[in-house]
PDB file of N, CA and C in Angstrom:
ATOM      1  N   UNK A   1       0.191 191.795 169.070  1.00  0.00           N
ATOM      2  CA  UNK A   1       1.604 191.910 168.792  1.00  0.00           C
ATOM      3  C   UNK A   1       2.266 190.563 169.050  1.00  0.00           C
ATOM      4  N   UNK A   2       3.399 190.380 168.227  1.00  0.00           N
ATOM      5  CA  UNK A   2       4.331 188.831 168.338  1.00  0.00           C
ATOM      6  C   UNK A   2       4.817 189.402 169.105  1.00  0.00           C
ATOM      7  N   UNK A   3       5.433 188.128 170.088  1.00  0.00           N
ATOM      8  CA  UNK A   3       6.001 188.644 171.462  1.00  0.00           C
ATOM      9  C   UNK A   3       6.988 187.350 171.884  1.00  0.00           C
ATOM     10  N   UNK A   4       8.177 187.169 172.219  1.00  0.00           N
ATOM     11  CA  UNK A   4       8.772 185.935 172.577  1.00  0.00           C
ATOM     12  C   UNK A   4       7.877 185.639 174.210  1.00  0.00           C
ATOM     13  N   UNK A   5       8.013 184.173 174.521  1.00  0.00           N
ATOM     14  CA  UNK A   5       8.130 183.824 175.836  1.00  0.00           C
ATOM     15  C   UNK A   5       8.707 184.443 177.000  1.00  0.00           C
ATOM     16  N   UNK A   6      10.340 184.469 176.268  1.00  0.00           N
ATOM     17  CA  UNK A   6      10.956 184.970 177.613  1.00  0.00           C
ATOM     18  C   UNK A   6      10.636 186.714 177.800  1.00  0.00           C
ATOM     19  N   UNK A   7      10.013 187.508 176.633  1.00  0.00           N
ATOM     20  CA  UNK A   7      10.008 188.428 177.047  1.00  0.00           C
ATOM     21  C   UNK A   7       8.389 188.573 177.933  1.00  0.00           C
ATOM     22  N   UNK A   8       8.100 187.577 177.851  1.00  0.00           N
ATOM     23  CA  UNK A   8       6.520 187.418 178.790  1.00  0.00           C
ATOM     24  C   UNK A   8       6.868 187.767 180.001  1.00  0.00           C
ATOM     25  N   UNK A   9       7.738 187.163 180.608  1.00  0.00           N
ATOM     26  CA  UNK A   9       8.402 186.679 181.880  1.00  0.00           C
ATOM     27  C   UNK A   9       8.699 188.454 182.271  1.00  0.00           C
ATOM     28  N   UNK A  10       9.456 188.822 181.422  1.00  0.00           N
ATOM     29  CA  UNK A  10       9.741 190.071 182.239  1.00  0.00           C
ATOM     30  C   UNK A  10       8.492 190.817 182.105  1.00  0.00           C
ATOM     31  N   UNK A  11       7.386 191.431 181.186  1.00  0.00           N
ATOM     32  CA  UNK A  11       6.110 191.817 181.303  1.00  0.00           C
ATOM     33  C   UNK A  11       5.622 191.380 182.099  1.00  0.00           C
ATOM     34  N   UNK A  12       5.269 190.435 182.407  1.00  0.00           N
ATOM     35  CA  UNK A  12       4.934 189.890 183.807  1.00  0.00           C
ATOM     36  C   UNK A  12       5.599 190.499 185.428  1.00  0.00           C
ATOM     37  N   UNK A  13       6.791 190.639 185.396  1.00  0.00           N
ATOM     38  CA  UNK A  13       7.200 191.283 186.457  1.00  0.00           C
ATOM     39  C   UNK A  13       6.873 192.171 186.529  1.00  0.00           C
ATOM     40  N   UNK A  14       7.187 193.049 185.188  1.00  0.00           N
ATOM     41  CA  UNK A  14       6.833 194.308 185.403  1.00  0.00           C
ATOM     42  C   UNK A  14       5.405 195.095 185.812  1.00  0.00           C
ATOM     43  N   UNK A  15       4.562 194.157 185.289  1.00  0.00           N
ATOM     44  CA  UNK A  15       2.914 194.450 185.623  1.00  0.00           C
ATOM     45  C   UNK A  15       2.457 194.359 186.804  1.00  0.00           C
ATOM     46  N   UNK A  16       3.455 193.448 187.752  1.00  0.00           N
ATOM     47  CA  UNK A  16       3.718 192.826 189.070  1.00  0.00           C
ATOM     48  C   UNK A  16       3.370 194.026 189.575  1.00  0.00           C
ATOM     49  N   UNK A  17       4.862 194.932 189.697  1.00  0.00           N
ATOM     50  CA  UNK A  17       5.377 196.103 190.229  1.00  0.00           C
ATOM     51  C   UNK A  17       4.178 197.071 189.818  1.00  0.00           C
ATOM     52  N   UNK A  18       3.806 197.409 188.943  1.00  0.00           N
ATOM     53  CA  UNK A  18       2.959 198.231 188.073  1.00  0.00           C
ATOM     54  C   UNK A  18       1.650 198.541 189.289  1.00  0.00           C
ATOM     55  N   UNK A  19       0.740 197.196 189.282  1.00  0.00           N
ATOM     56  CA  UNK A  19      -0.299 196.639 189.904  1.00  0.00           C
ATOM     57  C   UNK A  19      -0.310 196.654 191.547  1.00  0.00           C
ATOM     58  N   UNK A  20       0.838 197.156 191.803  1.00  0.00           N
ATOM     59  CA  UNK A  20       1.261 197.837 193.738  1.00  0.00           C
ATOM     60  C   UNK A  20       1.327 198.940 193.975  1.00  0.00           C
ATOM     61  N   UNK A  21       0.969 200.074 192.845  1.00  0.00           N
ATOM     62  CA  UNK A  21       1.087 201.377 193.210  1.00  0.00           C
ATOM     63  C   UNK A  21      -0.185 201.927 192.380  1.00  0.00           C
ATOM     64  N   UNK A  22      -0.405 203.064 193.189  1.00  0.00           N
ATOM     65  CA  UNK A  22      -1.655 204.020 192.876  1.00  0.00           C
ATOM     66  C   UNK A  22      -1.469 204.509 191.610  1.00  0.00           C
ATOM     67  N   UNK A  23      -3.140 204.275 190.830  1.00  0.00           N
ATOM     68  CA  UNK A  23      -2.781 205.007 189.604  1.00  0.00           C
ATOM     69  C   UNK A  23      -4.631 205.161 189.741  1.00  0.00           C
ATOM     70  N   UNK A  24      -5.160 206.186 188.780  1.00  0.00           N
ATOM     71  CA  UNK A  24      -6.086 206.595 188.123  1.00  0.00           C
ATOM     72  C   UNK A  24      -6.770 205.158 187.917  1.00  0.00           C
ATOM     73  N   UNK A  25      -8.089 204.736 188.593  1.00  0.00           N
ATOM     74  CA  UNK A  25      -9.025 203.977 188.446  1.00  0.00           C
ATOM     75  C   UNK A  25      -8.670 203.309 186.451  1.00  0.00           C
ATOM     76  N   UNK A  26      -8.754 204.351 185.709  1.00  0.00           N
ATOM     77  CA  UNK A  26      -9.105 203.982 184.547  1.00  0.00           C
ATOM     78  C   UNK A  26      -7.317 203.186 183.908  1.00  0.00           C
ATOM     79  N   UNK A  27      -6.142 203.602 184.176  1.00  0.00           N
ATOM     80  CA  UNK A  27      -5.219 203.023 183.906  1.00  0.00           C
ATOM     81  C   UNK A  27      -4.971 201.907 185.103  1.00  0.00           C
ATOM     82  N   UNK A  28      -5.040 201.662 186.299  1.00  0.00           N
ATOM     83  CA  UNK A  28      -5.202 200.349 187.022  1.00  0.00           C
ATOM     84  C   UNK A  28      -6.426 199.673 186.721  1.00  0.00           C
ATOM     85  N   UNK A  29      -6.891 199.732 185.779  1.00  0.00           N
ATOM     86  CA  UNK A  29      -7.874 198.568 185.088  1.00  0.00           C
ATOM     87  C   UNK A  29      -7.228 198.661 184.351  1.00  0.00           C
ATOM     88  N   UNK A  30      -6.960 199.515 182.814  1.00  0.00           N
ATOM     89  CA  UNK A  30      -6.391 198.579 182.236  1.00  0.00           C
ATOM     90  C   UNK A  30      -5.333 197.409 182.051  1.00  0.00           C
ATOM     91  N   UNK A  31      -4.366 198.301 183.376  1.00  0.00           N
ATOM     92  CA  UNK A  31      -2.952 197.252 183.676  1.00  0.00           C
ATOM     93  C   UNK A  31      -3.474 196.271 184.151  1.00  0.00           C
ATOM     94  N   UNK A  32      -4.704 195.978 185.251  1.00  0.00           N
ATOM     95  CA  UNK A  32      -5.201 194.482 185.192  1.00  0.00           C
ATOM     96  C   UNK A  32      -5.405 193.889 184.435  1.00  0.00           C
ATOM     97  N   UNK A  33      -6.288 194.482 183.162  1.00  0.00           N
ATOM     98  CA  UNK A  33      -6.798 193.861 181.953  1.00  0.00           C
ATOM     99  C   UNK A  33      -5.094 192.968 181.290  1.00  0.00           C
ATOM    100  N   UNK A  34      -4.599 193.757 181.191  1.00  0.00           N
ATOM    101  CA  UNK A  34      -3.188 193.324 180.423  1.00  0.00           C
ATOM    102  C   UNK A  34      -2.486 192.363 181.290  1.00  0.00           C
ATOM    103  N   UNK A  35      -2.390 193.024 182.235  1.00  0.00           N
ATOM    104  CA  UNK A  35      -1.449 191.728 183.792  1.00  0.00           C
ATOM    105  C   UNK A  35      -2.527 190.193 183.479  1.00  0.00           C
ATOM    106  N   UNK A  36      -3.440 190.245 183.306  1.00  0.00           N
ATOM    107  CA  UNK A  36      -4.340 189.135 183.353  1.00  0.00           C
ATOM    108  C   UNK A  36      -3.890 188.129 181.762  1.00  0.00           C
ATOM    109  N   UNK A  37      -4.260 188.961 181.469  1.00  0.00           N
ATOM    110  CA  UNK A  37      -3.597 188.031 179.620  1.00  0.00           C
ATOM    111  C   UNK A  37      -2.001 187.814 179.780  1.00  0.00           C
ATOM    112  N   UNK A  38      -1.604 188.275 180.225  1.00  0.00           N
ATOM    113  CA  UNK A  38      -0.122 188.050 180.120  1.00  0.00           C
ATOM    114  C   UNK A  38       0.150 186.538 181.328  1.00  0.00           C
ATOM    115  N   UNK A  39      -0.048 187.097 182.275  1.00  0.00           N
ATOM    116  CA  UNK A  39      -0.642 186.063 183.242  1.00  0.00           C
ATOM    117  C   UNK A  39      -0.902 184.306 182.802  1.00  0.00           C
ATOM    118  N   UNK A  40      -1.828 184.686 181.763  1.00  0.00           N
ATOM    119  CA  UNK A  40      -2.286 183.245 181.139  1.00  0.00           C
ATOM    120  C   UNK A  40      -1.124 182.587 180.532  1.00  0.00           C
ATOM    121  N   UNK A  41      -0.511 183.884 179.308  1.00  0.00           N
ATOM    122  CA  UNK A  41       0.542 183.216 178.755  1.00  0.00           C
ATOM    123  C   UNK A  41       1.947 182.577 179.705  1.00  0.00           C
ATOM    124  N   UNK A  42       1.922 183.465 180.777  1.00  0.00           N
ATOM    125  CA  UNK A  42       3.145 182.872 181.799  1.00  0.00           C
ATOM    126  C   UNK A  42       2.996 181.302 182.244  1.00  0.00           C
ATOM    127  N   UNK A  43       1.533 181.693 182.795  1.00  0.00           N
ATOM    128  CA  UNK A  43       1.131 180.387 182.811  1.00  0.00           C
ATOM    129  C   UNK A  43       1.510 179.257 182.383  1.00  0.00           C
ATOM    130  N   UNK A  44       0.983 179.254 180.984  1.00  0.00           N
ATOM    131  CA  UNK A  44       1.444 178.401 179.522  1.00  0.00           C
ATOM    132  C   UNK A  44       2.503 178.075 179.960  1.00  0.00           C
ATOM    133  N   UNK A  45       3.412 179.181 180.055  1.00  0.00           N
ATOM    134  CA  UNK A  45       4.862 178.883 179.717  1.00  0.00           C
ATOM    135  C   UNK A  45       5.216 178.336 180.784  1.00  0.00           C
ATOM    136  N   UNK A  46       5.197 178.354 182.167  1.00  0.00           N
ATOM    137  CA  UNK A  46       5.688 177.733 183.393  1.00  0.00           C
ATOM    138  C   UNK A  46       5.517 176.183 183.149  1.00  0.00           C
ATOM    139  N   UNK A  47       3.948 175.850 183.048  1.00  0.00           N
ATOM    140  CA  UNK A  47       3.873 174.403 183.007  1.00  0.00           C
ATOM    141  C   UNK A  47       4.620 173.740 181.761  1.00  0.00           C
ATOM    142  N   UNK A  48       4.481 174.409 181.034  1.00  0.00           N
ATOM    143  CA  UNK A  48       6.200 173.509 179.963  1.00  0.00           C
ATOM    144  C   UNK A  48       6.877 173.663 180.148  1.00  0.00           C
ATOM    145  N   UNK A  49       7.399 174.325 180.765  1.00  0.00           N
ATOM    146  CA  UNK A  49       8.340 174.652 182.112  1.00  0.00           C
ATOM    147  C   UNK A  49       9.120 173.857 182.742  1.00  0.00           C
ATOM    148  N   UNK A  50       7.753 173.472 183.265  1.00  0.00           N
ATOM    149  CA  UNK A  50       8.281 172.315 184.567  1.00  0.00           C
ATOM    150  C   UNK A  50       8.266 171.280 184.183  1.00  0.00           C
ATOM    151  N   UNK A  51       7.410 170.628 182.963  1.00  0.00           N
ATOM    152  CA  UNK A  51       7.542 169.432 182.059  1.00  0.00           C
ATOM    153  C   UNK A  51       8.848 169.141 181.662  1.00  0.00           C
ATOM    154  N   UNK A  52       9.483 170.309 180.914  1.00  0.00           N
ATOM    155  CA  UNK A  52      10.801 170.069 180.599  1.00  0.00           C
ATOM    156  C   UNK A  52      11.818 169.801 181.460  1.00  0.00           C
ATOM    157  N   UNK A  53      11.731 170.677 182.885  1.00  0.00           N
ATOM    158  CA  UNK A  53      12.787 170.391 184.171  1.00  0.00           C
ATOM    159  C   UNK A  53      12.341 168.613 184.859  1.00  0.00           C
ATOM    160  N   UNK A  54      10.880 168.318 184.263  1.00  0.00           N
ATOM    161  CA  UNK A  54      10.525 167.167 185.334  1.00  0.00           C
ATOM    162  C   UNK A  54      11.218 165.773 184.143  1.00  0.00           C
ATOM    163  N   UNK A  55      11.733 166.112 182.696  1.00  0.00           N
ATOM    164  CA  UNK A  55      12.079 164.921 182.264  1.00  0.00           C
ATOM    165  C   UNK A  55      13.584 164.659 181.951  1.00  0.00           C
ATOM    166  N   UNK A  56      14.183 165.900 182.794  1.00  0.00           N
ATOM    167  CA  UNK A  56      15.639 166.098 182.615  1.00  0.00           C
ATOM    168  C   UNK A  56      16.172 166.074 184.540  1.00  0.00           C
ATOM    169  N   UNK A  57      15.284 165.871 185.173  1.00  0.00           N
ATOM    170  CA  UNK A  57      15.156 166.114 186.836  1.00  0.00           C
ATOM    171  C   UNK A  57      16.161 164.522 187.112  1.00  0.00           C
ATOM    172  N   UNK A  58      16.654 164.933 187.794  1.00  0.00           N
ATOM    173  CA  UNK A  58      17.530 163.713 188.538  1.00  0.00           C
ATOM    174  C   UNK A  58      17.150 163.757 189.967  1.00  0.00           C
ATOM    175  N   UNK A  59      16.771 164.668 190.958  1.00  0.00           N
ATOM    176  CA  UNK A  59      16.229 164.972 191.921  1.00  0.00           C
ATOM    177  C   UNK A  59      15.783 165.951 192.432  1.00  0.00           C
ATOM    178  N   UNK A  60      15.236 166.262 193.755  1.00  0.00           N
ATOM    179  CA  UNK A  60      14.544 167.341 194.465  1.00  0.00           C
ATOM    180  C   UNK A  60      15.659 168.048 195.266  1.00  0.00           C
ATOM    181  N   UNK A  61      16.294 169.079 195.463  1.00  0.00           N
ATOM    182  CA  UNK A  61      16.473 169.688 196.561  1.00  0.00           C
ATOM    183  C   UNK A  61      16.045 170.723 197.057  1.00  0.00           C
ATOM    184  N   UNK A  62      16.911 171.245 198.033  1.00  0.00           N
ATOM    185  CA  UNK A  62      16.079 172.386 199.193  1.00  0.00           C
ATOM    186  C   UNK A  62      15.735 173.102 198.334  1.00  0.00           C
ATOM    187  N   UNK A  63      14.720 174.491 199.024  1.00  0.00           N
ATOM    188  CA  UNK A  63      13.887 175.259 198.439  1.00  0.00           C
ATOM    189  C   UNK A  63      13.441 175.122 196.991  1.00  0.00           C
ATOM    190  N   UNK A  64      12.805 174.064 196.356  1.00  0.00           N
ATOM    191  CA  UNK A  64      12.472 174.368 195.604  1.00  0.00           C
ATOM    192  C   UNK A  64      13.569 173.954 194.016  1.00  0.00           C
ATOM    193  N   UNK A  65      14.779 173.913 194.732  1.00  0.00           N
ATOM    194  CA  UNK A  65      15.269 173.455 193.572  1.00  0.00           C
ATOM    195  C   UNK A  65      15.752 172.126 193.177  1.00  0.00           C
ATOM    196  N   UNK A  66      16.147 171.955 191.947  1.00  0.00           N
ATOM    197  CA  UNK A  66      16.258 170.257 191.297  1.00  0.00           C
ATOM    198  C   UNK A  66      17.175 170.122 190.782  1.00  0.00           C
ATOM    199  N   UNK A  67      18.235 168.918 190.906  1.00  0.00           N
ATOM    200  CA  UNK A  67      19.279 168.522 190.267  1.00  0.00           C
ATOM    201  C   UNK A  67      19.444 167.991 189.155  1.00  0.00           C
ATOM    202  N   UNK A  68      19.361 168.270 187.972  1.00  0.00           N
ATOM    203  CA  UNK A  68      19.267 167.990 186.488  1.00  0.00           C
ATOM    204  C   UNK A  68      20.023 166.885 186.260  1.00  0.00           C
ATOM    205  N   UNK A  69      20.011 165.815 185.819  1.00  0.00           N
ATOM    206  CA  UNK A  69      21.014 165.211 185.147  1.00  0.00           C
ATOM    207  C   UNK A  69      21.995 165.333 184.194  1.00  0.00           C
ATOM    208  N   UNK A  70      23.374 165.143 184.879  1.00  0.00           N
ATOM    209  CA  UNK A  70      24.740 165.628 183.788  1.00  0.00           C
ATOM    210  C   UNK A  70      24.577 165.635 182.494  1.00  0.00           C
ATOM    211  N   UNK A  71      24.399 164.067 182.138  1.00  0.00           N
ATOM    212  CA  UNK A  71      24.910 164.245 180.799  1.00  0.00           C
ATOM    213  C   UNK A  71      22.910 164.553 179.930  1.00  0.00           C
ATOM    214  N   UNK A  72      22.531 165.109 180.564  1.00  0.00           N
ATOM    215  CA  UNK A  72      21.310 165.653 179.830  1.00  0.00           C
ATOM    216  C   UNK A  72      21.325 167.343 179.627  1.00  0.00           C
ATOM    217  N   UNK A  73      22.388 167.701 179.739  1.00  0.00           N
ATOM    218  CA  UNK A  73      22.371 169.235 180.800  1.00  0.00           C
ATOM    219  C   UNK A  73      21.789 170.143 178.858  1.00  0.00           C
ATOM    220  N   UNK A  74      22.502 169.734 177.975  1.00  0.00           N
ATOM    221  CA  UNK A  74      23.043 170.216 177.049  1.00  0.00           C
ATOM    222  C   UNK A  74      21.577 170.323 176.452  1.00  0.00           C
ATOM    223  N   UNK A  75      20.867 169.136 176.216  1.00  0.00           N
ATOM    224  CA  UNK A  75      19.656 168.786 175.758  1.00  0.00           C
ATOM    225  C   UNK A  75      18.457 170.135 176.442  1.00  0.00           C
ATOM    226  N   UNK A  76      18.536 169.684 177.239  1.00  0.00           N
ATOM    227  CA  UNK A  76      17.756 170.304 178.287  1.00  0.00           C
ATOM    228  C   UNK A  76      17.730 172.032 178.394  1.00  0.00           C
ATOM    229  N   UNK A  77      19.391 172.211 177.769  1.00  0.00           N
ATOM    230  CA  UNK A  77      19.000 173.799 177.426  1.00  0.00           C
ATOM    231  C   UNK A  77      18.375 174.246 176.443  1.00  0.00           C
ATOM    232  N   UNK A  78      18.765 173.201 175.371  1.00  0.00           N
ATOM    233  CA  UNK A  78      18.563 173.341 173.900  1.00  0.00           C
ATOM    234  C   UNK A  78      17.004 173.502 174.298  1.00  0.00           C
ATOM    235  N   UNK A  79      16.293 172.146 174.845  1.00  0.00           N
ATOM    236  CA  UNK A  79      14.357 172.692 174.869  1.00  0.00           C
ATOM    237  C   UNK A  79      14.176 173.710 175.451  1.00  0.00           C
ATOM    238  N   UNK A  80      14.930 174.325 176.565  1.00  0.00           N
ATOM    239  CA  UNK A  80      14.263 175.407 177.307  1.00  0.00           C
ATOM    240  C   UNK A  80      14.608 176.926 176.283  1.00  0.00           C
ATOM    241  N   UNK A  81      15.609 176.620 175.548  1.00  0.00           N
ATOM    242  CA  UNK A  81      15.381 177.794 174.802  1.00  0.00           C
ATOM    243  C   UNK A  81      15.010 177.515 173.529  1.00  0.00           C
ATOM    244  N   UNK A  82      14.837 176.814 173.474  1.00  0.00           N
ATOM    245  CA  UNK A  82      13.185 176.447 172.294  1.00  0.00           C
ATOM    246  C   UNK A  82      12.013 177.205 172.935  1.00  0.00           C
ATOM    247  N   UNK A  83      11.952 177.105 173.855  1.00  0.00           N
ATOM    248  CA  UNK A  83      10.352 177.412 174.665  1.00  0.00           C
ATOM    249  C   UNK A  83      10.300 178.932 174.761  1.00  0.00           C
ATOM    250  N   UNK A  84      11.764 179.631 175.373  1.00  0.00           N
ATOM    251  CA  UNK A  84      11.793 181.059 175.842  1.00  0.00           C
ATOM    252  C   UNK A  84      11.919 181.163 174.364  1.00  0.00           C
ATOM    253  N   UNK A  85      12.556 181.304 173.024  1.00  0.00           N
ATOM    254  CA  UNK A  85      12.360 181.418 171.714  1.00  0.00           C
ATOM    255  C   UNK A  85      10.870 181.507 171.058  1.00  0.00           C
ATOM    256  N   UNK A  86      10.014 180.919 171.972  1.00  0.00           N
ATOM    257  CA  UNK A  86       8.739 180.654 171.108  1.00  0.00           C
ATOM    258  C   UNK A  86       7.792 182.266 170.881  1.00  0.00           C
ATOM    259  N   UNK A  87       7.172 182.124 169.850  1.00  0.00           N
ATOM    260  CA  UNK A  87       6.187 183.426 169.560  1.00  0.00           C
ATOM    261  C   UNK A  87       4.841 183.185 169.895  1.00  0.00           C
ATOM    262  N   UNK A  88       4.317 184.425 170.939  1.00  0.00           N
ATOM    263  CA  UNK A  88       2.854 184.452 171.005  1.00  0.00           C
ATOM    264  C   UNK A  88       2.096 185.526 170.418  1.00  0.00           C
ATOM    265  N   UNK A  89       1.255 185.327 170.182  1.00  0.00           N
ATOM    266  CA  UNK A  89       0.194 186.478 170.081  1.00  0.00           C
ATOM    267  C   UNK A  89      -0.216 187.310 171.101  1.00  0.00           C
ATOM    268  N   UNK A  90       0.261 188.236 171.682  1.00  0.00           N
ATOM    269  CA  UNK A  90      -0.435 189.174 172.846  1.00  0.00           C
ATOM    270  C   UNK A  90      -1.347 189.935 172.181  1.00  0.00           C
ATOM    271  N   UNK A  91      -2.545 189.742 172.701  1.00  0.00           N
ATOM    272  CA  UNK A  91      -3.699 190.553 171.757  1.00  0.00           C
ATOM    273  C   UNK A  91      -4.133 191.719 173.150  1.00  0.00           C
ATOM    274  N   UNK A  92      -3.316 193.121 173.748  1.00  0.00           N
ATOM    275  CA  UNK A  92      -2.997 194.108 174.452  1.00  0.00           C
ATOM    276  C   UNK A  92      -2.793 195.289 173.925  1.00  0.00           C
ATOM    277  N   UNK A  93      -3.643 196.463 174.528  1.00  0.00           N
ATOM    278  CA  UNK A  93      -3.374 197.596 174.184  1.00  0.00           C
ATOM    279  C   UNK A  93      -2.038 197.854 175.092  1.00  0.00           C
ATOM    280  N   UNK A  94      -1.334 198.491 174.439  1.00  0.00           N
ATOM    281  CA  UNK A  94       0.109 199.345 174.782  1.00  0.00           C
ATOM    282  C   UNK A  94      -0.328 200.423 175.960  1.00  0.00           C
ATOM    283  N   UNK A  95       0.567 200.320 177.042  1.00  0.00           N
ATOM    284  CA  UNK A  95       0.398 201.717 177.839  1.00  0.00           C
ATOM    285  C   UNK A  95       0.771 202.430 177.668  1.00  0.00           C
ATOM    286  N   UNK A  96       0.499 203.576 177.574  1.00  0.00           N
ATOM    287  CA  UNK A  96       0.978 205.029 177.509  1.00  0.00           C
ATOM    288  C   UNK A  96       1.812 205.191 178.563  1.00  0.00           C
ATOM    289  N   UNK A  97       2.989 205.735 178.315  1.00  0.00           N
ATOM    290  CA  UNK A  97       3.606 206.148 178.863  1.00  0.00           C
ATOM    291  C   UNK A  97       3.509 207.268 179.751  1.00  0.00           C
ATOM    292  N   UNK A  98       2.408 208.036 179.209  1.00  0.00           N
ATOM    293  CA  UNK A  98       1.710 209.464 180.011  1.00  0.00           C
ATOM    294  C   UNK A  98       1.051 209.171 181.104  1.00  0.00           C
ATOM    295  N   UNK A  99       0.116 207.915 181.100  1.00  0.00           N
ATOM    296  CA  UNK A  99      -0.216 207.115 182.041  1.00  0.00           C
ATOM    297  C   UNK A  99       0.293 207.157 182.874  1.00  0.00           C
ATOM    298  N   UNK A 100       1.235 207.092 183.197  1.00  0.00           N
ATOM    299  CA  UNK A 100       2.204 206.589 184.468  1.00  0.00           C
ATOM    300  C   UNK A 100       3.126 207.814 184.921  1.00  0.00           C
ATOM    301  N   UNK A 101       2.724 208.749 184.318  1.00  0.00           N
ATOM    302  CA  UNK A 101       3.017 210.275 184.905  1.00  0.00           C
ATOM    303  C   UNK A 101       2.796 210.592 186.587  1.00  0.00           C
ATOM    304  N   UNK A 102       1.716 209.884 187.102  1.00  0.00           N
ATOM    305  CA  UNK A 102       1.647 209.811 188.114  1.00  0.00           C
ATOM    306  C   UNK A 102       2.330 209.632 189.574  1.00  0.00           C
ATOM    307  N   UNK A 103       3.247 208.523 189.039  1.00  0.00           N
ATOM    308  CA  UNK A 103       3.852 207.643 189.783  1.00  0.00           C
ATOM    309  C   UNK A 103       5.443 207.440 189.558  1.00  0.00           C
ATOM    310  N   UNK A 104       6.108 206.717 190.275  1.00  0.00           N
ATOM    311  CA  UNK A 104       7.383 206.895 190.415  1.00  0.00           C
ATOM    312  C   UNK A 104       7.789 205.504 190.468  1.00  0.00           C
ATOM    313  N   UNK A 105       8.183 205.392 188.868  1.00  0.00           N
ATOM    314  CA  UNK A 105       8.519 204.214 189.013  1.00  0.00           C
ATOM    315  C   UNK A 105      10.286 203.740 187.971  1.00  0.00           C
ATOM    316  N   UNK A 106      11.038 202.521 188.275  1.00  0.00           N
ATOM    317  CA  UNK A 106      12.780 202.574 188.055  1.00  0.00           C
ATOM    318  C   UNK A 106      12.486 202.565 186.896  1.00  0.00           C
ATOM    319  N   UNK A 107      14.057 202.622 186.332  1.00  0.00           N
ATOM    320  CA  UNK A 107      14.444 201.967 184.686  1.00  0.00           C
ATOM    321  C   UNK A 107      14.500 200.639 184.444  1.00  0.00           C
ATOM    322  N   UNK A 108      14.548 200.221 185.679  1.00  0.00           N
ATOM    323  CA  UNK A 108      14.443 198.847 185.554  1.00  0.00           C
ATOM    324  C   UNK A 108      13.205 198.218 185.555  1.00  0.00           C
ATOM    325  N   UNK A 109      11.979 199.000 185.355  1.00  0.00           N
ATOM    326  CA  UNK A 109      10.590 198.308 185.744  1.00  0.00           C
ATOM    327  C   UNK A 109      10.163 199.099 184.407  1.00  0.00           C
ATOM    328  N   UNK A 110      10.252 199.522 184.290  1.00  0.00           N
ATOM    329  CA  UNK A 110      10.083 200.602 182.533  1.00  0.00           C
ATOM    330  C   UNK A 110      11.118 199.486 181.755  1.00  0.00           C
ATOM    331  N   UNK A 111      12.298 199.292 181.839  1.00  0.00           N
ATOM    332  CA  UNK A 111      13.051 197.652 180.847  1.00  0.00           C
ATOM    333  C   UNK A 111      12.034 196.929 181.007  1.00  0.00           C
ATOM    334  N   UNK A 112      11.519 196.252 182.130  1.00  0.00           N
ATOM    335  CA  UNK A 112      10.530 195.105 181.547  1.00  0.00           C
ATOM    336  C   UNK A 112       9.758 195.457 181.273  1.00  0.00           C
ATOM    337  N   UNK A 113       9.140 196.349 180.902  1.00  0.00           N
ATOM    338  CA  UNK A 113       7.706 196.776 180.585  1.00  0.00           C
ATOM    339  C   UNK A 113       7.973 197.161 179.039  1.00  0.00           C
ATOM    340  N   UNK A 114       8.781 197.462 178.611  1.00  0.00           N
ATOM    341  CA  UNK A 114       9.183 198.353 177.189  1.00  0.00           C
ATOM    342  C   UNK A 114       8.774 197.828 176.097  1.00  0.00           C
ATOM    343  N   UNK A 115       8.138 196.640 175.820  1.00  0.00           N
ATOM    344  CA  UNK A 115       7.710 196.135 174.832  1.00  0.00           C
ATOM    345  C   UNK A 115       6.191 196.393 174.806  1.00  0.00           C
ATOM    346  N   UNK A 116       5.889 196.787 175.651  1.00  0.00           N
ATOM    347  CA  UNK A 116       4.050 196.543 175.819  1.00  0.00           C
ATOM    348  C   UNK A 116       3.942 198.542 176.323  1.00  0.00           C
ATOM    349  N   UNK A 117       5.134 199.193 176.405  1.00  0.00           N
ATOM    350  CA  UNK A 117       4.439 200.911 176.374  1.00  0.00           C
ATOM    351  C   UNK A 117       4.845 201.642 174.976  1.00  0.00           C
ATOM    352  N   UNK A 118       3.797 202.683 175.196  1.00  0.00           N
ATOM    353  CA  UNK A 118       4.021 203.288 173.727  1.00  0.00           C
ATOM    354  C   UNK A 118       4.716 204.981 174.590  1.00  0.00           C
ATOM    355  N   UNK A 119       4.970 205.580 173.715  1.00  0.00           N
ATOM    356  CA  UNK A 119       5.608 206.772 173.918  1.00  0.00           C
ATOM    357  C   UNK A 119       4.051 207.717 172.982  1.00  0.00           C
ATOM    358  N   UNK A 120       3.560 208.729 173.676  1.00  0.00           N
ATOM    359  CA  UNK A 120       2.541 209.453 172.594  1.00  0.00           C
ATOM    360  C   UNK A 120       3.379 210.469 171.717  1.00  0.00           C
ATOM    361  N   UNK A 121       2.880 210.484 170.508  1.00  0.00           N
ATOM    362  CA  UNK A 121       3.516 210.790 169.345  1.00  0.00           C
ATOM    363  C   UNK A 121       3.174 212.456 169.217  1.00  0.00           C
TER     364      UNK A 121
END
């Protein structure tokens, strides 16, 4: 399936959450199987990521964060949503939604997940 970047990011969380609670041997493998490919693509996407923050970076501050340069600010969004814009190939079976009958999980972890579950027909 075509899939944007930024919606990687939230599949990714969501598989996060997914991958901390008890499920049936045979659906916590597959959510590894899938958390793992998705994983790669986050990957991808972080280190251009940080390429893009490291050539628009004016400095380091606390925890982790960096002071962009002013008059680059504009530029600098424009690439990063070039990047969250971009299309991948997720080559993933869809979870069932029945799957997860088990467990008790928000609307907000079912939103990030909603592109990658199926509903059975």
């Amino acid at each position: 399936m075509k899939i944007k970047v930024k919606d990687i990011f939230n599949i990714d969380e969501g598989l996060t959450i997914l991958s901390e609670k008890e499920l049936p041997v045979g659906v916590a493998f597959h959510i590894q199987r899938v958390h793992k490919i998705v994983g790669g693509e986050v990957k991808t996407a972080q280190e251009l990521r940080s390429k893009i923050i490291g050539k628009y970076k004016e400095k380091d501050l606390e925890n982790g964060r960096v002071k962009l340069k002013e008059d680059k600010l504009e530029v600098f969004n424009k690439e990063l949503e070039e990047l969250l814009d971009q299309e991948v190939n997720l080559e993933v079976n869809k979870i069932n939604i029945n799957d997860l009958n088990t467990i008790s999980i928000t609307p907000k972890t079912l939103g990030l997940l909603n592109t990658i579950i199926e509903e059975e027909k």
